[in-house]
N, C-alpha and C. Protein backbone atom coordinates (compact mmCIF):
# COMPACT_ATOMS: atom_id res chain seq x y z
N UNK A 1 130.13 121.38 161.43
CA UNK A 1 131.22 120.56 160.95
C UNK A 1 130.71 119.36 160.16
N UNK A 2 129.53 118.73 160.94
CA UNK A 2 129.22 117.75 159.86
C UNK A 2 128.62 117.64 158.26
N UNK A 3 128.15 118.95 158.58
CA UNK A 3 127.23 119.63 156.89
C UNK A 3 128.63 119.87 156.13
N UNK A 4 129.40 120.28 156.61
CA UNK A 4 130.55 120.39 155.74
C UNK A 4 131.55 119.22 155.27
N UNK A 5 131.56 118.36 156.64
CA UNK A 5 131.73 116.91 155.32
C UNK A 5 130.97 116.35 154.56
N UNK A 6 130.04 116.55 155.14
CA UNK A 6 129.09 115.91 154.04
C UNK A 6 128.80 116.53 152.43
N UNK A 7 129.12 117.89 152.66
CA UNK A 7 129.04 118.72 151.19
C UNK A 7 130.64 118.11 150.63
N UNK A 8 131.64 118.02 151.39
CA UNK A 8 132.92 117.88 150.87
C UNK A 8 132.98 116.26 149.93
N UNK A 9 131.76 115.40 150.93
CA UNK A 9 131.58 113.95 150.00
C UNK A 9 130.65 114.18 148.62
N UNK A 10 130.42 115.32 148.27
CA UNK A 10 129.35 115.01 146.92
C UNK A 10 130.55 115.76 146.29
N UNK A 11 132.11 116.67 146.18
CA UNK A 11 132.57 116.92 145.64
C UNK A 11 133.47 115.74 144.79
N UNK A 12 133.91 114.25 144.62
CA UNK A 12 134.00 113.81 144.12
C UNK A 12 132.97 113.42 142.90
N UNK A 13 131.88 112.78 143.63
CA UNK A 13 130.08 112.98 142.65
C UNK A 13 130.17 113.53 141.51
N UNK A 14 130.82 114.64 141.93
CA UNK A 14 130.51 116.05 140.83
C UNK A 14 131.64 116.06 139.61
N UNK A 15 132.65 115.91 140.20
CA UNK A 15 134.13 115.59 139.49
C UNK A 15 133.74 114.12 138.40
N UNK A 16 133.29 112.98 139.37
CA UNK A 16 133.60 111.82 138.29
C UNK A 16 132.35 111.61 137.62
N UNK A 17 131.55 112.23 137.68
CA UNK A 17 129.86 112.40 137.27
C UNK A 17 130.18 111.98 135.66
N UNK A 18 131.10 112.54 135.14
CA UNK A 18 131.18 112.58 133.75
C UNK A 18 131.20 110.92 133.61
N UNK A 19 130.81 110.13 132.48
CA UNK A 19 131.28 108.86 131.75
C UNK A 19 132.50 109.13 131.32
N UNK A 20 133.42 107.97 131.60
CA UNK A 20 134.83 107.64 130.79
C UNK A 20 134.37 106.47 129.51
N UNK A 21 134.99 106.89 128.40
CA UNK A 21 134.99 106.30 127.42
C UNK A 21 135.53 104.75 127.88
N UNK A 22 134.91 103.75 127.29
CA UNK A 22 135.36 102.57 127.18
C UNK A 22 134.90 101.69 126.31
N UNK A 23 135.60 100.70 126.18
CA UNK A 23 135.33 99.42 124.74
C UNK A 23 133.94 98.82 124.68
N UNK A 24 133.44 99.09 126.25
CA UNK A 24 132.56 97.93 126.50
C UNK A 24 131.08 98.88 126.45
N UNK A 25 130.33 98.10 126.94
CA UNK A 25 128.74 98.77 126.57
C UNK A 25 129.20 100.10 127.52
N UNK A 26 128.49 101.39 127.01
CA UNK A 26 128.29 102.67 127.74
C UNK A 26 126.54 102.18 129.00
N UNK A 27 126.64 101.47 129.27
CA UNK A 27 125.33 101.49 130.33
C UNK A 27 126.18 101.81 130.93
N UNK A 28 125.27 102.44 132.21
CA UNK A 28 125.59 102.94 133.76
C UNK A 28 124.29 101.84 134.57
N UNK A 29 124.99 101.49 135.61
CA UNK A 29 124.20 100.46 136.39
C UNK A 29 123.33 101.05 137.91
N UNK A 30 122.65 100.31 138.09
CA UNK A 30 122.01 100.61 138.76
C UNK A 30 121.86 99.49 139.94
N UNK A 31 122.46 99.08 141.22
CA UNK A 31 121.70 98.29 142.20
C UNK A 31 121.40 98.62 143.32
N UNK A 32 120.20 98.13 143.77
CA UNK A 32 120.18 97.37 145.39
C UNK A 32 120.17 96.55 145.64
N UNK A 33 120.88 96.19 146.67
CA UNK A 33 121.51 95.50 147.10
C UNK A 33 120.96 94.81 148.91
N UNK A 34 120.25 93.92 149.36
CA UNK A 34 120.01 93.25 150.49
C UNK A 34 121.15 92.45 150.85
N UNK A 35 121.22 92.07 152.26
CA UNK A 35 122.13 91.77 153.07
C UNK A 35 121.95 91.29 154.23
N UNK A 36 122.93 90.33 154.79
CA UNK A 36 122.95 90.08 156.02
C UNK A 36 124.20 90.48 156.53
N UNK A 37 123.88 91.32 157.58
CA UNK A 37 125.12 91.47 158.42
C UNK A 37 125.76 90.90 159.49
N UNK A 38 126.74 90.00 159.32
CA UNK A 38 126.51 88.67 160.50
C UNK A 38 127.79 89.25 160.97
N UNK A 39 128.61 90.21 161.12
CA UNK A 39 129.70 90.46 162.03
C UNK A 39 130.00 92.04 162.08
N UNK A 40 130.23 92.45 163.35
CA UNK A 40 130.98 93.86 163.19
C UNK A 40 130.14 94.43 164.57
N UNK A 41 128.82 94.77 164.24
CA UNK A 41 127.64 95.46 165.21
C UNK A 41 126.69 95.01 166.00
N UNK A 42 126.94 93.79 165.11
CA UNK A 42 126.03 92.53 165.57
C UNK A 42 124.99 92.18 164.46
N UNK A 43 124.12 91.22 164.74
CA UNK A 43 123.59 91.15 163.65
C UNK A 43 122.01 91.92 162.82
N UNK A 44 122.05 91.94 161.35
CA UNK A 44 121.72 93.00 161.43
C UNK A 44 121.31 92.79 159.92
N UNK A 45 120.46 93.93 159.74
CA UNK A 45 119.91 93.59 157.82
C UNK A 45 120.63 95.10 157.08
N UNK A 46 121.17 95.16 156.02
CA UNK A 46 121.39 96.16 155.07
C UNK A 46 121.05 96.06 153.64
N UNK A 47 120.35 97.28 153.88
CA UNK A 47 120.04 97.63 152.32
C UNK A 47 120.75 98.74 151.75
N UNK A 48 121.14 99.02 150.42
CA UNK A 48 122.07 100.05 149.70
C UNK A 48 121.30 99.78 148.60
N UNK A 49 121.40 101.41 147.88
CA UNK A 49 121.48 101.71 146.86
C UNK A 49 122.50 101.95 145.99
N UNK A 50 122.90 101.71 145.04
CA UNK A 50 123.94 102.78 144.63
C UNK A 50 124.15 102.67 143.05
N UNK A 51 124.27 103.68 142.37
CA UNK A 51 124.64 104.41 140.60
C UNK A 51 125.68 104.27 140.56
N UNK A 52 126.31 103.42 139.47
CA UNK A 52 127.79 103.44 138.52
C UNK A 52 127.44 105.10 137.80
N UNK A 53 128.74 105.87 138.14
CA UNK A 53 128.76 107.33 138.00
C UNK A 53 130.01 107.50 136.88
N UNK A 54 130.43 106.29 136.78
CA UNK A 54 131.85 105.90 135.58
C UNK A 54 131.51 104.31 135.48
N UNK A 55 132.10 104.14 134.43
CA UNK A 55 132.69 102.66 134.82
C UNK A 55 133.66 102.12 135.85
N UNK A 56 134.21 103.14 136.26
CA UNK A 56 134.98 102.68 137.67
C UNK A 56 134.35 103.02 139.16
N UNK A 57 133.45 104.03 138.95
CA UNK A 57 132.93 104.39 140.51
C UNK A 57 131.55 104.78 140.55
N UNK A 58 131.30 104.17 141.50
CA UNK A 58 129.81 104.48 142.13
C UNK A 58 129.70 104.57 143.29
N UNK A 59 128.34 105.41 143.71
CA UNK A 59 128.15 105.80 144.68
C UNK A 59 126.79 105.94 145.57
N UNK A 60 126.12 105.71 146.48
CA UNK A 60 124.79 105.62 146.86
C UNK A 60 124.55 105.86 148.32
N UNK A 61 123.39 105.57 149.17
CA UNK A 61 122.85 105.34 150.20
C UNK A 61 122.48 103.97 150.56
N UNK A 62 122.60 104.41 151.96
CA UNK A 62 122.42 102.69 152.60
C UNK A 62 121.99 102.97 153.89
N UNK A 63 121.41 102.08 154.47
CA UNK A 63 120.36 101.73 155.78
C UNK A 63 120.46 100.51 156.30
N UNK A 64 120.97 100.38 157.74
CA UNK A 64 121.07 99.26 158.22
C UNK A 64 120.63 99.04 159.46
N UNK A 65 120.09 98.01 160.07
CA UNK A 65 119.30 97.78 161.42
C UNK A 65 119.97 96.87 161.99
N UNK A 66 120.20 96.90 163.04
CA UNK A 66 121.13 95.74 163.95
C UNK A 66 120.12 96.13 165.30
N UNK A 67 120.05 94.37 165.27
CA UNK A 67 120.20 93.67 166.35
C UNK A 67 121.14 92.83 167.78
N UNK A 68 120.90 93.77 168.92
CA UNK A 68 121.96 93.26 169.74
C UNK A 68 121.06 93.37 171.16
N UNK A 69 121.32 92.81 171.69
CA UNK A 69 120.73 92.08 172.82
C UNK A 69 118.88 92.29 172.66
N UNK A 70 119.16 93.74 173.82
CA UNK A 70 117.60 94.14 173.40
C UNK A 70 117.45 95.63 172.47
N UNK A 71 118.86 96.04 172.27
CA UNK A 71 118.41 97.67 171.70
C UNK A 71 118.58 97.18 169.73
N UNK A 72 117.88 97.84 169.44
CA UNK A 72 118.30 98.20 167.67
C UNK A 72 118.71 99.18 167.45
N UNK A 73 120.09 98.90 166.90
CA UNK A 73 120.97 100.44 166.52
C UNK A 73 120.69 100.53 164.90
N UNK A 74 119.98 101.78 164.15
CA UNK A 74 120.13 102.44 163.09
C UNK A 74 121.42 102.75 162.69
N UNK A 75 122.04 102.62 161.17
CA UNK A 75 122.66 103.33 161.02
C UNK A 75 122.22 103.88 159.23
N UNK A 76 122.69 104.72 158.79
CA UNK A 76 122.64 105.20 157.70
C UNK A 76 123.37 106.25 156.95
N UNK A 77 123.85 105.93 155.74
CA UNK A 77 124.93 106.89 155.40
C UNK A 77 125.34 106.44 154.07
N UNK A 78 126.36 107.47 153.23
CA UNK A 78 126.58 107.24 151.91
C UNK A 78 128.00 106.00 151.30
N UNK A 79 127.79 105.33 150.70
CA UNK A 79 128.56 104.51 150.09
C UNK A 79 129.23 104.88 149.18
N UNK A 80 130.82 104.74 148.75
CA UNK A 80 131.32 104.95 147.70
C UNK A 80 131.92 103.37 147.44
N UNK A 81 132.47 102.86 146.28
CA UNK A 81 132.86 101.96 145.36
C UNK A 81 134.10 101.91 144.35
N UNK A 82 135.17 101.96 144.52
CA UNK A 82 135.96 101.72 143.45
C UNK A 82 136.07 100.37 142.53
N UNK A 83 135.70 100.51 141.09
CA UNK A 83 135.41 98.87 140.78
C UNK A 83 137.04 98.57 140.24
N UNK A 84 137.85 98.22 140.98
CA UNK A 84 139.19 97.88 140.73
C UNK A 84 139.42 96.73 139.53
N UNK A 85 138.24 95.57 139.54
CA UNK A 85 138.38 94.75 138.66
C UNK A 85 137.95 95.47 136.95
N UNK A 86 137.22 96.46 137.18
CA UNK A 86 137.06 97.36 135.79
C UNK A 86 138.30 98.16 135.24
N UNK A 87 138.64 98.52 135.97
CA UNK A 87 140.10 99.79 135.70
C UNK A 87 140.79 98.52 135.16
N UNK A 88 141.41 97.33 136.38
CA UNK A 88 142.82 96.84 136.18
C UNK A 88 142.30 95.91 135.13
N UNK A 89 140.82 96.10 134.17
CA UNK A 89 140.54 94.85 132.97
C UNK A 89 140.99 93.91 133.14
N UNK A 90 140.21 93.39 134.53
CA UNK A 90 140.79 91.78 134.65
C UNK A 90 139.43 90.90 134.36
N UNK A 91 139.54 90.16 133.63
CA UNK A 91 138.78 89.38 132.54
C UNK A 91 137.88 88.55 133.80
N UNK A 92 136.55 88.14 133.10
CA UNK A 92 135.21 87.53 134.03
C UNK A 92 134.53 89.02 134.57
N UNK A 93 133.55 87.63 135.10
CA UNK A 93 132.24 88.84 135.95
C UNK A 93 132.36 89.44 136.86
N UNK A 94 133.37 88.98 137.88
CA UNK A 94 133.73 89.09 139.23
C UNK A 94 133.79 90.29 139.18
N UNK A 95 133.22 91.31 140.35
CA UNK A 95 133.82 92.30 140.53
C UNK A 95 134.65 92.67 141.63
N UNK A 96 135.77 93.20 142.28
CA UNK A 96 136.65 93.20 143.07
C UNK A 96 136.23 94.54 143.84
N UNK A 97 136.41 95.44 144.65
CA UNK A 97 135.53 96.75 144.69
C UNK A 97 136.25 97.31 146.38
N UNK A 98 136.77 98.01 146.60
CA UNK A 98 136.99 98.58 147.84
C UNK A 98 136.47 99.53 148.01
N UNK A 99 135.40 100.23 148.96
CA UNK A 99 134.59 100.74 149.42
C UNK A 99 134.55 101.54 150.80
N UNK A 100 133.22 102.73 151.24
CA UNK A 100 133.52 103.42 152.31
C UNK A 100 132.29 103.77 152.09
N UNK A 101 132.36 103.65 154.19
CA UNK A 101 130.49 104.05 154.21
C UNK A 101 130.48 105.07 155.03
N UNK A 102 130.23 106.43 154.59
CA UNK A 102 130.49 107.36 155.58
C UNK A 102 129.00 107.97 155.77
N UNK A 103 128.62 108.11 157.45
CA UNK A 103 127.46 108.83 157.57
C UNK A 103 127.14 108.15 159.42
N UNK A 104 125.98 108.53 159.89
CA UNK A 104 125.53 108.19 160.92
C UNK A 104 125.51 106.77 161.13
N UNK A 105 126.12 106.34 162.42
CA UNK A 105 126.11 105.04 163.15
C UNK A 105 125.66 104.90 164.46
N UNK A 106 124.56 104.47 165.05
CA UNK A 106 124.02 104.44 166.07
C UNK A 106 124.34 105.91 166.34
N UNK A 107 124.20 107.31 166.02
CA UNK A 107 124.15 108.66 166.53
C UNK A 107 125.43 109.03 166.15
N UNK A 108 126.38 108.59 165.68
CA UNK A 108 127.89 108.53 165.91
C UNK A 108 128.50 108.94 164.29
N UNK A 109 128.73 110.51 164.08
CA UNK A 109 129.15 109.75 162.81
C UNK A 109 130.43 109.46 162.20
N UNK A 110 130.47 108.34 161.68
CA UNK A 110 131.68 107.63 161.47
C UNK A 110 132.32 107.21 160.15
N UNK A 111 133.29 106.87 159.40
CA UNK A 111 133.41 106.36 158.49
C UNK A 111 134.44 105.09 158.28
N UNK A 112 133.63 103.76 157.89
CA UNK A 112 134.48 102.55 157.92
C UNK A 112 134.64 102.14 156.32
N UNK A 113 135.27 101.20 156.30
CA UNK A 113 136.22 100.76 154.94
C UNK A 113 136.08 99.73 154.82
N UNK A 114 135.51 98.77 153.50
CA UNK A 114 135.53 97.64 153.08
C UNK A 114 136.18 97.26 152.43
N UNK A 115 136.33 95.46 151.83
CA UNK A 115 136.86 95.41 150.49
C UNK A 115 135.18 94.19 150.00
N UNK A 116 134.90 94.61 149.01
CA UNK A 116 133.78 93.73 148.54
C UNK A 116 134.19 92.74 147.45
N UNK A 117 133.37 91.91 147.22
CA UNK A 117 133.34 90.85 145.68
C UNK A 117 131.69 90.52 145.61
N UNK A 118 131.58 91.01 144.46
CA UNK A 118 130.00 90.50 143.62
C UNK A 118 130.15 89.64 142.81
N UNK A 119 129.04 88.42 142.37
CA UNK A 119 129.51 87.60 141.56
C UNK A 119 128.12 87.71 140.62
N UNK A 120 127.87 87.96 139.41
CA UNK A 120 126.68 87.60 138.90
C UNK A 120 126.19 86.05 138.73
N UNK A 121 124.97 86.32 139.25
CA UNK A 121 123.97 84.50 139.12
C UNK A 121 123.41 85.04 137.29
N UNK A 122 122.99 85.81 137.20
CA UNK A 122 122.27 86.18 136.31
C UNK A 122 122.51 88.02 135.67
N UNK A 123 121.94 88.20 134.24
CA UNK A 123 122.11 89.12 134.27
C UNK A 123 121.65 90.36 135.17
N UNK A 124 120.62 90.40 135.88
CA UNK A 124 120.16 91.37 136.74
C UNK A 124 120.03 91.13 138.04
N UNK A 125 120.86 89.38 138.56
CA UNK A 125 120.40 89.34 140.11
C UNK A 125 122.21 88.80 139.88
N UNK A 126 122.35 88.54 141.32
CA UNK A 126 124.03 88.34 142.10
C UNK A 126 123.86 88.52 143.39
N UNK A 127 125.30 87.76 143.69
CA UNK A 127 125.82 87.92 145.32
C UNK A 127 126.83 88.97 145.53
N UNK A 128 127.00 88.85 146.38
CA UNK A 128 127.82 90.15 146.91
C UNK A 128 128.20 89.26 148.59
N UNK A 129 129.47 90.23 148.48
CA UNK A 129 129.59 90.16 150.35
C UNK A 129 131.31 91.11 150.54
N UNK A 130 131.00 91.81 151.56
CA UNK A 130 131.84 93.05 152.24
C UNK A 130 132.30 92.91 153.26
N UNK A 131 133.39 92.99 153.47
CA UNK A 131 134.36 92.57 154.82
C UNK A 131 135.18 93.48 154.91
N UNK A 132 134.96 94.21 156.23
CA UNK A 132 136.00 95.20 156.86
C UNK A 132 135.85 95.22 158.29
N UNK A 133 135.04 96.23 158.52
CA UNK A 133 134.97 96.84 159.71
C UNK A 133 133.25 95.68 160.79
N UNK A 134 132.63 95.57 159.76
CA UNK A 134 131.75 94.46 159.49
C UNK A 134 131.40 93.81 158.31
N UNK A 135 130.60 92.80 158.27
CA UNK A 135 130.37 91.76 157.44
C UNK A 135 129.15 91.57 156.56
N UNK A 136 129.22 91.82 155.41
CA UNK A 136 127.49 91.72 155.11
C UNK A 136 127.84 90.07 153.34
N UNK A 137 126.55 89.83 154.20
CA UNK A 137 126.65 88.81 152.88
C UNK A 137 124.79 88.92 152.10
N UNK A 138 124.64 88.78 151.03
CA UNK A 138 123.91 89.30 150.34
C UNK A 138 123.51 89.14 148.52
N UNK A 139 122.17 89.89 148.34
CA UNK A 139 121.97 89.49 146.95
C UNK A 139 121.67 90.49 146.63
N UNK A 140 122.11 91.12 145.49
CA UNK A 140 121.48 92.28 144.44
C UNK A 140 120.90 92.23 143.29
N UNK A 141 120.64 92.73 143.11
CA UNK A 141 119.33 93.53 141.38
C UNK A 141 119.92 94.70 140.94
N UNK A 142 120.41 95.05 139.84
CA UNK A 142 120.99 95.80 139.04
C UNK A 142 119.96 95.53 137.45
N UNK A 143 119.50 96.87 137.58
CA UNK A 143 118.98 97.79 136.44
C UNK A 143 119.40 98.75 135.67
């Protein structure tokens, strides 16, 4: 059952893989992304990857370590991204982004729901921070 959601999550991948035409530069982006996770699991470090696959969506892997009392819970699993502030062309850097991290959680596998905002410092570094189910605040690099 789980190989089969997991094949059922690369069937979007495959669908929006194509570029949508738009006004603005044709790059496709590239970040990772570091983090602190200060609410949800406890506290905890995350790292993500993830490819702009359109100008509206991207998608990647991510790895996170939490700390709670004395055990460290792993988790790891795939990220998706809707960049809502791209579609609805709302003017500035900001990006607006609701998100889903589906894959293994401490053994468990699960899928939770964010809403994010990135802000660029620079052209290739920025903040970021994700609030849902937990909390990550953070800096990225986009190539």
């Amino acid at each position: 059952m789980k190989k089969l959601l997991l094949i059922l999550l690369f069937i979007p991948l495959v669908s929006i893989g194509q570029e949508i035409e738009s006004d603005e530069e044709n790059t496709l982006e590239n970040r990772i992304n570091l983090g602190w996770a200060y609410y949800g699991r406890g506290n905890g470090i995350s790292l993500t990857y993830d490819r702009e696959f359109s100008s509206f969506f991207s998608a990647g892997i991510g790895l996170e370590e939490y700390f709670s009392d004395d055990e460290i819970e792993l988790s790891y699993f795939i990220v998706t991204d809707f960049h809502l502030s791209k579609l609805l062309k709302i003017p500035g850097k900001i990006d607006l982004y609701p998100g889903s991290e589906i894959g293994f959680f401490d053994e468990d596998f699960e899928a939770h729901y964010y809403l994010g905002l990135s802000v660029p410092i620079s052209k290739t570094i920025g903040v970021y921070t994700e609030i849902g189910s937990r909390g990550v605040f953070g800096v990225y690099m986009s190539f």
